[in-house]
Every structure is written in C-alpha cells, then in structure tokens.
C-alpha atoms as a PDB file:
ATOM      1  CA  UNK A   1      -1.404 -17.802   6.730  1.00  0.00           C
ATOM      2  CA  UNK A   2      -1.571 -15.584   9.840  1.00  0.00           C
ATOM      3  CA  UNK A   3      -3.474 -12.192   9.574  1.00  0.00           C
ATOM      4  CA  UNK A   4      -1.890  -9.178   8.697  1.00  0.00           C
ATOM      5  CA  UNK A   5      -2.672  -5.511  10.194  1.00  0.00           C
ATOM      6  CA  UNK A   6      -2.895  -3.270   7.273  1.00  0.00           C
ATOM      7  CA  UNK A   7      -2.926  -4.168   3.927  1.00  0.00           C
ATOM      8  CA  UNK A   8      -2.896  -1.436   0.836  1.00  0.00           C
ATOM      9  CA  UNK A   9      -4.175  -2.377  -2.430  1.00  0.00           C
ATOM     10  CA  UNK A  10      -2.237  -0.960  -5.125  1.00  0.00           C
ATOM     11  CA  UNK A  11      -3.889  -0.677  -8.798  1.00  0.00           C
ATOM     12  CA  UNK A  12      -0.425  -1.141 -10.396  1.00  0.00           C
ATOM     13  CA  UNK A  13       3.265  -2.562  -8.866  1.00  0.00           C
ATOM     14  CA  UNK A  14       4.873   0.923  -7.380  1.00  0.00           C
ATOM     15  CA  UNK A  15       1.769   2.750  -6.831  1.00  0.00           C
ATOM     16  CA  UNK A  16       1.829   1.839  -3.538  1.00  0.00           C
ATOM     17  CA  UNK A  17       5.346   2.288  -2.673  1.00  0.00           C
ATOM     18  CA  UNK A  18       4.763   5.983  -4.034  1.00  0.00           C
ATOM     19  CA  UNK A  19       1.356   6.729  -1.858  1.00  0.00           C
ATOM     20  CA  UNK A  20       1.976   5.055   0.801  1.00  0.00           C
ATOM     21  CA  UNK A  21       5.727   3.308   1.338  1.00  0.00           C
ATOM     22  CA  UNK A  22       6.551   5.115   3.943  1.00  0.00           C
ATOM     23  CA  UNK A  23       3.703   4.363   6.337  1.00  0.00           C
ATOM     24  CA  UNK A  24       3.852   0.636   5.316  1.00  0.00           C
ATOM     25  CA  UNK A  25       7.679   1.366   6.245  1.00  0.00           C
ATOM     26  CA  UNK A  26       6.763   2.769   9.437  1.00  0.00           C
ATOM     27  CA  UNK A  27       4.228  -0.230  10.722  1.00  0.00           C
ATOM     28  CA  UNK A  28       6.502  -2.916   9.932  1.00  0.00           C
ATOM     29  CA  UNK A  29       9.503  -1.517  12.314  1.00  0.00           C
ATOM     30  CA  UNK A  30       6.702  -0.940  14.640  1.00  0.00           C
ATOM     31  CA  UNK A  31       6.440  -4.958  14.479  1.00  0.00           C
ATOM     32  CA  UNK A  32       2.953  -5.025  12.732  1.00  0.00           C
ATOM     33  CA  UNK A  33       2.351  -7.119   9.731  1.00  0.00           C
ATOM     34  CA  UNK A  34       1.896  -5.856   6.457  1.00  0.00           C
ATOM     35  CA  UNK A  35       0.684  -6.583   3.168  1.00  0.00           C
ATOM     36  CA  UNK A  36       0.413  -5.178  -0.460  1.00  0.00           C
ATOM     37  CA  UNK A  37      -1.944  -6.551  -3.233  1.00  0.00           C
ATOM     38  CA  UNK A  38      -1.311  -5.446  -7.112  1.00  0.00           C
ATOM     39  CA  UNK A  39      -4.299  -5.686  -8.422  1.00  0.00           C
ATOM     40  CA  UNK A  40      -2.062  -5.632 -12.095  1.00  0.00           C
ATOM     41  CA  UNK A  41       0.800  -6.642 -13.596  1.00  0.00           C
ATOM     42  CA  UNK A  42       1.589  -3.411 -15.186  1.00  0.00           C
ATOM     43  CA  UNK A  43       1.396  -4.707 -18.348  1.00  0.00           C
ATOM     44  CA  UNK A  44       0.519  -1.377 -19.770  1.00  0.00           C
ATOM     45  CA  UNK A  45       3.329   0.317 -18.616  1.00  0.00           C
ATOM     46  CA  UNK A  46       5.460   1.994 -21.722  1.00  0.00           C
ATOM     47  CA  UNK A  47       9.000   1.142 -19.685  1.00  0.00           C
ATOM     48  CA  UNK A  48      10.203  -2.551 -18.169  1.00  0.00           C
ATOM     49  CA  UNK A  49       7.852  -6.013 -18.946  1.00  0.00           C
ATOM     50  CA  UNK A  50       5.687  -7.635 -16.518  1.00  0.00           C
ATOM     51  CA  UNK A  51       8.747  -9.768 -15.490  1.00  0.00           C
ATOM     52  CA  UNK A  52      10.818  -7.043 -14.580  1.00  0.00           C
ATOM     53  CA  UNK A  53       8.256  -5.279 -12.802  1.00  0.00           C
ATOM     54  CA  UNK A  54       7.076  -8.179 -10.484  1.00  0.00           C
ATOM     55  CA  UNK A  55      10.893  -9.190  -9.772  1.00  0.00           C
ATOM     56  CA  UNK A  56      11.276  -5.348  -8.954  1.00  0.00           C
ATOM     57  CA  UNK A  57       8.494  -5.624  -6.499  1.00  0.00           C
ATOM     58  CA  UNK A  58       9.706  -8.605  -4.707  1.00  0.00           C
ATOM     59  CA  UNK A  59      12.553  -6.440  -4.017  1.00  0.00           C
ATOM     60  CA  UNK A  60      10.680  -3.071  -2.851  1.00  0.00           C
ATOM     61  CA  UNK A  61       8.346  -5.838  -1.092  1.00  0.00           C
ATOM     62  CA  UNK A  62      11.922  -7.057   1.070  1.00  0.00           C
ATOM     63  CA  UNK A  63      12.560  -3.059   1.468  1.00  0.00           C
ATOM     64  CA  UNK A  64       9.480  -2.561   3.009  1.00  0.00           C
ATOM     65  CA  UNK A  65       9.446  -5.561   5.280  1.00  0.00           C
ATOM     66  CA  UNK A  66       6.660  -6.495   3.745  1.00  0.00           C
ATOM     67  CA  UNK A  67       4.624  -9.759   5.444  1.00  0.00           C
ATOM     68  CA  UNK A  68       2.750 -10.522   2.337  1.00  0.00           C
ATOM     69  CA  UNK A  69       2.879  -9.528  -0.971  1.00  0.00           C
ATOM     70  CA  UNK A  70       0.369 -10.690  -3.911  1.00  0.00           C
ATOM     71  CA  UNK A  71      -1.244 -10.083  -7.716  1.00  0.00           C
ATOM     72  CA  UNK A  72      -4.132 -10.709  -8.895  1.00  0.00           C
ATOM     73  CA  UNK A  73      -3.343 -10.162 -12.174  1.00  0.00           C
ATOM     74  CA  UNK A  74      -6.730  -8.258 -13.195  1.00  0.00           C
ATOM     75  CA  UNK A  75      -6.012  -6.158 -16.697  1.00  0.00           C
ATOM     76  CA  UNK A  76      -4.030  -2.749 -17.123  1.00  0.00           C
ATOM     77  CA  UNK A  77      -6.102   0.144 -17.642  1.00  0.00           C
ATOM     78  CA  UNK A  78      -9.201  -2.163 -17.528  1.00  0.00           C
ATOM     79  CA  UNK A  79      -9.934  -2.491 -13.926  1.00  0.00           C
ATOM     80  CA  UNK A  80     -14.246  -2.597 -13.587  1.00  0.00           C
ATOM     81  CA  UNK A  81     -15.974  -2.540 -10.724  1.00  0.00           C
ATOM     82  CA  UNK A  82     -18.012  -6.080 -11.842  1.00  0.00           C
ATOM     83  CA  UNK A  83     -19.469  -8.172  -9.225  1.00  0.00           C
ATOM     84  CA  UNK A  84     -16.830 -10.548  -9.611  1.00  0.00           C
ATOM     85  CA  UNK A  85     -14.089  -8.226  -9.228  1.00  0.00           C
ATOM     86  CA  UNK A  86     -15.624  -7.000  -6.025  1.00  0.00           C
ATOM     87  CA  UNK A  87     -15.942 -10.822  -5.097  1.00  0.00           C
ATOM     88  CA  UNK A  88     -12.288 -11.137  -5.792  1.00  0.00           C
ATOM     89  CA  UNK A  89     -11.379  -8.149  -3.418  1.00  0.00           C
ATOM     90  CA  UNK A  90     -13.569  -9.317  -0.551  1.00  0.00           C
ATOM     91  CA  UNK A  91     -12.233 -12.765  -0.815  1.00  0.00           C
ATOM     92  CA  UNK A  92      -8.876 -11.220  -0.280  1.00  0.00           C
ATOM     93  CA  UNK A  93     -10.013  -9.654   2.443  1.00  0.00           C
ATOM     94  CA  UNK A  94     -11.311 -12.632   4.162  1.00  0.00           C
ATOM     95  CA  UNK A  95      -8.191 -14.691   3.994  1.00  0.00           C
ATOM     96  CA  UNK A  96      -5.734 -11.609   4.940  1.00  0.00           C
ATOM     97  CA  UNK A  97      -8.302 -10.278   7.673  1.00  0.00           C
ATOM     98  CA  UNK A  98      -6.966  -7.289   7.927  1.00  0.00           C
ATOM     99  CA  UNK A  99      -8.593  -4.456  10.607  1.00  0.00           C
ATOM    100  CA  UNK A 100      -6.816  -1.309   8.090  1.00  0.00           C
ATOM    101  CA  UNK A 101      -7.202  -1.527   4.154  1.00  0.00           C
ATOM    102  CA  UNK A 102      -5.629   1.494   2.207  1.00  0.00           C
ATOM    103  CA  UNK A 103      -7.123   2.341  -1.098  1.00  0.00           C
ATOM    104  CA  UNK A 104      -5.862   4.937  -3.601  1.00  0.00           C
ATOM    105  CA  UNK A 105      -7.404   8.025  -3.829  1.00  0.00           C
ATOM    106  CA  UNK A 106     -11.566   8.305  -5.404  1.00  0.00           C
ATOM    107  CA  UNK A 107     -10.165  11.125  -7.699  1.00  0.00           C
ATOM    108  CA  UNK A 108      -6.895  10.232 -10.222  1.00  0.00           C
ATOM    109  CA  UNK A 109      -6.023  10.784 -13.499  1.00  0.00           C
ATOM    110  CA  UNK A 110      -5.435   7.402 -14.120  1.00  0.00           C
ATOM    111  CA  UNK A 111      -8.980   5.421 -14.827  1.00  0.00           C
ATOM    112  CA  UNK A 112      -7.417   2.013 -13.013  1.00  0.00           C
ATOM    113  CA  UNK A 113      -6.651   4.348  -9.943  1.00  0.00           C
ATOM    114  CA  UNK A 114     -10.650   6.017  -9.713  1.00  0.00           C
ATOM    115  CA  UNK A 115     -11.863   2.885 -10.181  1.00  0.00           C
ATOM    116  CA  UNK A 116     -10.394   0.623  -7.742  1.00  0.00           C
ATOM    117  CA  UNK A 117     -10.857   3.120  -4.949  1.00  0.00           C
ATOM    118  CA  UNK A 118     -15.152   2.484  -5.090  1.00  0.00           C
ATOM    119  CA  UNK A 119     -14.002  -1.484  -6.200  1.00  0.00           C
ATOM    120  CA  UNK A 120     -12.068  -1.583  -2.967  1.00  0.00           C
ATOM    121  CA  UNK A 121     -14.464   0.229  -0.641  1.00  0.00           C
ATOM    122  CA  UNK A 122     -17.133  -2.432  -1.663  1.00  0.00           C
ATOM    123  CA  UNK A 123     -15.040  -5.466  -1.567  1.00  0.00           C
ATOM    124  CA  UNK A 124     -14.324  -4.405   1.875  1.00  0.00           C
ATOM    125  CA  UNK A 125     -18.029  -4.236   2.575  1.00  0.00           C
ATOM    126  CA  UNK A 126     -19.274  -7.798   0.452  1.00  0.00           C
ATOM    127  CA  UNK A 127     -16.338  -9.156   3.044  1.00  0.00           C
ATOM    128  CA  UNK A 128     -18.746  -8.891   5.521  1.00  0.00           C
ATOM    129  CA  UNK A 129     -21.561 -10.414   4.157  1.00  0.00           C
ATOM    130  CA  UNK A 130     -21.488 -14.454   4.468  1.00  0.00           C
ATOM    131  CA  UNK A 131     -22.999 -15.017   1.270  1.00  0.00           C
ATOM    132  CA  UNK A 132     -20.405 -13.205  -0.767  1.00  0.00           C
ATOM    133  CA  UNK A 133     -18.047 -16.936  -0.272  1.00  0.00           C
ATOM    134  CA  UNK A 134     -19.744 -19.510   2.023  1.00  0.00           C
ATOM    135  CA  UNK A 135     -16.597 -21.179   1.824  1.00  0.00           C
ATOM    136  CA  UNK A 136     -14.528 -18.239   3.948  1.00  0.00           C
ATOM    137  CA  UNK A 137     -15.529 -16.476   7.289  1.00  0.00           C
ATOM    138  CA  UNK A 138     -16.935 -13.037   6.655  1.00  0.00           C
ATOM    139  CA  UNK A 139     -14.343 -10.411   7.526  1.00  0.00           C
ATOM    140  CA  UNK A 140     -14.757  -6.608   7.281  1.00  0.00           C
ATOM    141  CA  UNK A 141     -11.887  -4.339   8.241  1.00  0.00           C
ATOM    142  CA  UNK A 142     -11.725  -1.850  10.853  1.00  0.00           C
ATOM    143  CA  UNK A 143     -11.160   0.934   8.728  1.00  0.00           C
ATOM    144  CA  UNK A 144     -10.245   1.903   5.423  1.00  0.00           C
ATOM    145  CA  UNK A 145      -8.239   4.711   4.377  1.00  0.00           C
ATOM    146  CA  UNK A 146      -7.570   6.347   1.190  1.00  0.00           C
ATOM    147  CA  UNK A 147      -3.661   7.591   0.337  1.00  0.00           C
ATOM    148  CA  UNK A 148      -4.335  10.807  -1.184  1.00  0.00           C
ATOM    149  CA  UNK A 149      -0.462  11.786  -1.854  1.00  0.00           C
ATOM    150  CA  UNK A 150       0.211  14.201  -4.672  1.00  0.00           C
ATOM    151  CA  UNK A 151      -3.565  14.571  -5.013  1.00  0.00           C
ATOM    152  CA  UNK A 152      -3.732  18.444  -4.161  1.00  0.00           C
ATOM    153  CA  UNK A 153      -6.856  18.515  -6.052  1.00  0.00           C
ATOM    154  CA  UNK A 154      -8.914  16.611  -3.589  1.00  0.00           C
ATOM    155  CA  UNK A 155     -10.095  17.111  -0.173  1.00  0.00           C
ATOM    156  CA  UNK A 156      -7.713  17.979   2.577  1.00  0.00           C
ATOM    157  CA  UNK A 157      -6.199  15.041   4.421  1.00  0.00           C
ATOM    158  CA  UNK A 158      -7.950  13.763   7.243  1.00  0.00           C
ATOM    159  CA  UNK A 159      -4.530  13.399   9.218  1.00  0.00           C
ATOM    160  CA  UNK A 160      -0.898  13.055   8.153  1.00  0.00           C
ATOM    161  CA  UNK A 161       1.674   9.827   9.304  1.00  0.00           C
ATOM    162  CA  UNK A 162       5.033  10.979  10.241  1.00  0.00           C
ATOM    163  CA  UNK A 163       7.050   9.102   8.133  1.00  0.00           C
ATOM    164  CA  UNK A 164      10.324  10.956   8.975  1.00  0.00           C
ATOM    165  CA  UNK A 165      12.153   7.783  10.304  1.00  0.00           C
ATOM    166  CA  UNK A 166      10.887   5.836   7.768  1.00  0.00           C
ATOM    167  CA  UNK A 167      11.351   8.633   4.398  1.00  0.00           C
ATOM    168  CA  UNK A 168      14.721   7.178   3.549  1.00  0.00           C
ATOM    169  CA  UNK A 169      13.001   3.317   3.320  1.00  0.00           C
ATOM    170  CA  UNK A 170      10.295   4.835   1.074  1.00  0.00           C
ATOM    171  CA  UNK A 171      12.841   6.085  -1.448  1.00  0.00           C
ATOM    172  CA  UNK A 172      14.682   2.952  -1.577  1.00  0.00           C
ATOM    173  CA  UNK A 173      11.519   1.377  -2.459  1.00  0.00           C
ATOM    174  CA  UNK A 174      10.605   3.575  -4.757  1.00  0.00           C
ATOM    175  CA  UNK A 175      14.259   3.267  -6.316  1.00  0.00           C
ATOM    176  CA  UNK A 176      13.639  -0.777  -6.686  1.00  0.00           C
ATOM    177  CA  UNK A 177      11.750  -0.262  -9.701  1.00  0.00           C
ATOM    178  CA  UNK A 178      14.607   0.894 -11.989  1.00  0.00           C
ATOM    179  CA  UNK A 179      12.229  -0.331 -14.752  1.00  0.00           C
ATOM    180  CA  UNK A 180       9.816   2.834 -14.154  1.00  0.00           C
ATOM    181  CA  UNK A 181      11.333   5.756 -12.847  1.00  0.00           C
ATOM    182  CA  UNK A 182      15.360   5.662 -13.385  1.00  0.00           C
ATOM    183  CA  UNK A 183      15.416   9.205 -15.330  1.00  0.00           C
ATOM    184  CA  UNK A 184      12.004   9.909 -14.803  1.00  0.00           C
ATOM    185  CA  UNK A 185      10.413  13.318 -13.853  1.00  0.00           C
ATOM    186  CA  UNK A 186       7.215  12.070 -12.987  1.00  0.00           C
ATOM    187  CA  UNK A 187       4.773   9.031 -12.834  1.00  0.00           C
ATOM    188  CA  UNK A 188       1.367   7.433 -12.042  1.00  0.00           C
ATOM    189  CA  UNK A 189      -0.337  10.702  -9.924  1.00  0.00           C
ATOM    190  CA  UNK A 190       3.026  12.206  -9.453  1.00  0.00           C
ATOM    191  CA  UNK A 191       2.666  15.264 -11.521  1.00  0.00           C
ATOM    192  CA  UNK A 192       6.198  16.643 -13.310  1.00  0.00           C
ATOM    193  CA  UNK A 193       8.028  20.128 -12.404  1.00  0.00           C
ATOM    194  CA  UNK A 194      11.270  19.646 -14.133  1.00  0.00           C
ATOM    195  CA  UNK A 195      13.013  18.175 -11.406  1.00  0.00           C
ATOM    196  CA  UNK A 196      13.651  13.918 -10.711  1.00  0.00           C
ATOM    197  CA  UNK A 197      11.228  12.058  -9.258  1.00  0.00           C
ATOM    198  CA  UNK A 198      13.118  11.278  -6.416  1.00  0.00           C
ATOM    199  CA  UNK A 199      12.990  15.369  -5.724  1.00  0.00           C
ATOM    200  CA  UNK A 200       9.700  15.664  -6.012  1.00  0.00           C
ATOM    201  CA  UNK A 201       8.800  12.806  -3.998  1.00  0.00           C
ATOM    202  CA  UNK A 202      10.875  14.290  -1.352  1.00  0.00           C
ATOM    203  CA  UNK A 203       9.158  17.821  -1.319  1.00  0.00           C
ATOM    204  CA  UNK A 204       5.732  16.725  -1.497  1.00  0.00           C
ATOM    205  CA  UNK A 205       6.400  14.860   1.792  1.00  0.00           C
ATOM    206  CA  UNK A 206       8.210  17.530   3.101  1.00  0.00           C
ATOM    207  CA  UNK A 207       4.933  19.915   2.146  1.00  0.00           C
ATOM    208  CA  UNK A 208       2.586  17.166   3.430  1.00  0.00           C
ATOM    209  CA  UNK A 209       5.056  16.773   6.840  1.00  0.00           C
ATOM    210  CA  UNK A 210       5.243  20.593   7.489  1.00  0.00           C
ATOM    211  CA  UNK A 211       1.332  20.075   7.716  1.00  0.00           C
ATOM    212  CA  UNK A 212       1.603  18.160  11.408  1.00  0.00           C
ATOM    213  CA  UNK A 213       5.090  19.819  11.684  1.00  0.00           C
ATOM    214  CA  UNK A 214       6.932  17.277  11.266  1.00  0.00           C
ATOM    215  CA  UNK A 215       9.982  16.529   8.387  1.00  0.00           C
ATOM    216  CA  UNK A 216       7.943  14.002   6.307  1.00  0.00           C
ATOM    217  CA  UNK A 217       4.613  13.180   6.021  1.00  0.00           C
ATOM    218  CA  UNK A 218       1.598  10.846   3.943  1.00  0.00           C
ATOM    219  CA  UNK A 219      -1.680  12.205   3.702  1.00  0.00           C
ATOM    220  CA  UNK A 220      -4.391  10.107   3.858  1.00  0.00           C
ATOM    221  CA  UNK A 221      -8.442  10.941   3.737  1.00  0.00           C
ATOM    222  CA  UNK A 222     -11.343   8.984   4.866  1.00  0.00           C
ATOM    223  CA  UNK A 223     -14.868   9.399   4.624  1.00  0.00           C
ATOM    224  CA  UNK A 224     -15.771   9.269   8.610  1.00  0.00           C
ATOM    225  CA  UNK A 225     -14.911  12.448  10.840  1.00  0.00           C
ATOM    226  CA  UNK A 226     -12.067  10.993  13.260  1.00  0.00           C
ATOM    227  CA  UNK A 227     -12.551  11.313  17.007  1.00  0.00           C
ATOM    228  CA  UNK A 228     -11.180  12.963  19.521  1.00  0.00           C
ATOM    229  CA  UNK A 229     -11.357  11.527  22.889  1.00  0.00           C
ATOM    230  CA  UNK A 230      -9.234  14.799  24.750  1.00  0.00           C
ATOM    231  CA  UNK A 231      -8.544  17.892  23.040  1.00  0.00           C
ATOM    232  CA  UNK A 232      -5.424  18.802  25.604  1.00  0.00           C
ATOM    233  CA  UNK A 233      -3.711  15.742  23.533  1.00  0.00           C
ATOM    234  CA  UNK A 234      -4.407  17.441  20.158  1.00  0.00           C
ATOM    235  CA  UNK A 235      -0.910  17.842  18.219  1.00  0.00           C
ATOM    236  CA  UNK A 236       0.303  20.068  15.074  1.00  0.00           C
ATOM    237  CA  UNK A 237       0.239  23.483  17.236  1.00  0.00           C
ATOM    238  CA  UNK A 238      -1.985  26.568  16.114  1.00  0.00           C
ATOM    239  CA  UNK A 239       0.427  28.734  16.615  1.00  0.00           C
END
C-alpha cells in the first residue's frame, strides 16, 4: 500500500470527522493522501450498532476523500495505554509511514479520548525503534499534532487551518453518521448550548477561524514551539 501524508487517529468512528474533517478535507483536494484509523467500533455508543456506524464511516470516509480508512477494533471506553496497544499503534505507523499523525486532544472528558492521546504519542515514538517489530522498517513521523477543537479548556492553539473551502465537506461528513447526531445537541467533546449540533459545529469554527481571520478554522496544539523562518511573512494581523 503506498504511504499516506497525514493520518489522524480517531478513538471512536466520527471523532475525527468532528476535530479534524475539515483539514483532512482540505489535504485531500490539495492532492495529498490521507488516512483515518478508529481505534473502536463504537460499540458503546447509546444510538446506532457497530454495523451502522462502520457503514456510516465508509461513507464520511468517501466524503472526505479519504486514501485509507481502518479499525482496529480495540474496546469502547477501555482504551489502555499497554505495551501491546502501543505496539499496535506503532505498527500502524510503520506500514502507513506517515510524516503528520493527528491525535485528539491530552485533556477530554471522555477517558478513551485522554488516553489515546499519550497511547498515540508513544506509538509514534516505539515506530522508530527497530525492535518494537523486526518484521517492519522503523518509521517515526515528522510531526504529530493534537486537534484540540471544542477544547476551550486547554492550552491555546498552536496555529489554526483555514478550513473555509473545505467547512461545507466537514459538515457533510459529520452528517454521514445519521446514527449519532440526527437531533442531537451535542456529542463526544462537543459541549451542548441548546442549539443543533450542526450550529454549534459551525460557530466554534467560525470562533476558532476569526482567530487567523479567516471564516473557518481547526485548532490544533503541539508540544514543540513552531518556527519562524521571516517574521515579514507572519499572517493573522495585530491590528
């Protein structure tokens, strides 16, 4: 299978068509690959089955023009960071090669969402390493980058994507899993005000656009300061 460019691991189908569809959106008009792993089924989920839910993200997958899209089919609201869990990630890794992983947010509400940002972050590491699978080339990514949409409770982004061309994709994504959020006022970190998800989604990247001035926007954080090679190119005016 040939390598992908970026490649966001999502702890349950949908979660990352809500943090980051739009971006995914964004880089596959652009012509680079793309990929999404589930790490679940969904199984906990109170609405849909797992068969509704994986046919649902076969469609958002064809939305998003999607290169790749896999589950590994760890549990529901039992995602640990074991050793072989990390194993499984890193393998992943090796075989996708990707140089950008995105990994939820480290802070969530959800336990499945906390935990597989640290179990991605050191899958992507143990990719490296040539003992982790002597049967694979060692891989690490390039970067990896944490979708912190919704999240207003964590650090400030690092930078924003302009996902204005791309906003209307996102929703239709979003909309493919009927299952979920047909009715719905909120879900997974997408905190409720009263008004349809669909709303909500649209002002928070509105808020999170306005940011780099701009109509639309995701947020993402990572860990390393980003650099700056001439300051006359800087964009988002002061002013």
């Amino acid at each position: 299978m040939p390598n992908v460019d970026i490649l966001a691991f999502a702890p349950h189908p949908d979660d990352a068509e809500l943090l980051c569809g739009g971006t995914l959106a964004k880089l596959a008009r652009e012509g680079r690959r793309t990929a999404i792993v589930d790490l679940t089924r969904g199984e906990m989920g109170t609405r849909g089955s797992v068969e509704i839910r994986a046919a649902e993200a076969a469609q958002a997958a064809q939305v998003l023009g999607l290169a790749v899209r896999e589950n590994l089919g760890l549990p529901d609201s039992g995602l640990e960071n074991t050793p072989a869990n990390r194993t499984l990630i890193a393998k992943v890794i090796r075989r996708l090669r990707p140089q950008v992983v995105i990994a939820p947010a480290p802070k969530g509400r959800h336990p499945d969402h906390r935990i597989a940002a640290e179990m991605i972050r050191d899958g992507c590491f143990l990719a490296g390493v040539r003992k982790t699978d002597p049967a694979s080339e060692p891989h690490r990514p390039r970067k990896l980058l944490h979708a912190i949409a919704y999240r207003e409770d964590h650090q400030k982004p690092t930078f924003v994507v302009d996902i204005s061309a791309d906003f209307e994709t996102k929703l239709r994504a979003v909309a493919c899993y009927a299952s979920q959020f047909e009715g719905v006022i909120q879900a997974g970190e997408v905190y409720p005000n009263g008004e349809p998800l669909a709303d909500i989604i649209r002002h928070q990247s509105a808020h999170y656009g306005s940011l780099i001035r701009c109509a639309y926007g995701e947020p993402f954080w990572t860990q390393e300061t980003m650099r700056v090679d001439d300051v006359m190119a800087l964009e988002a005016e002061s002013f």
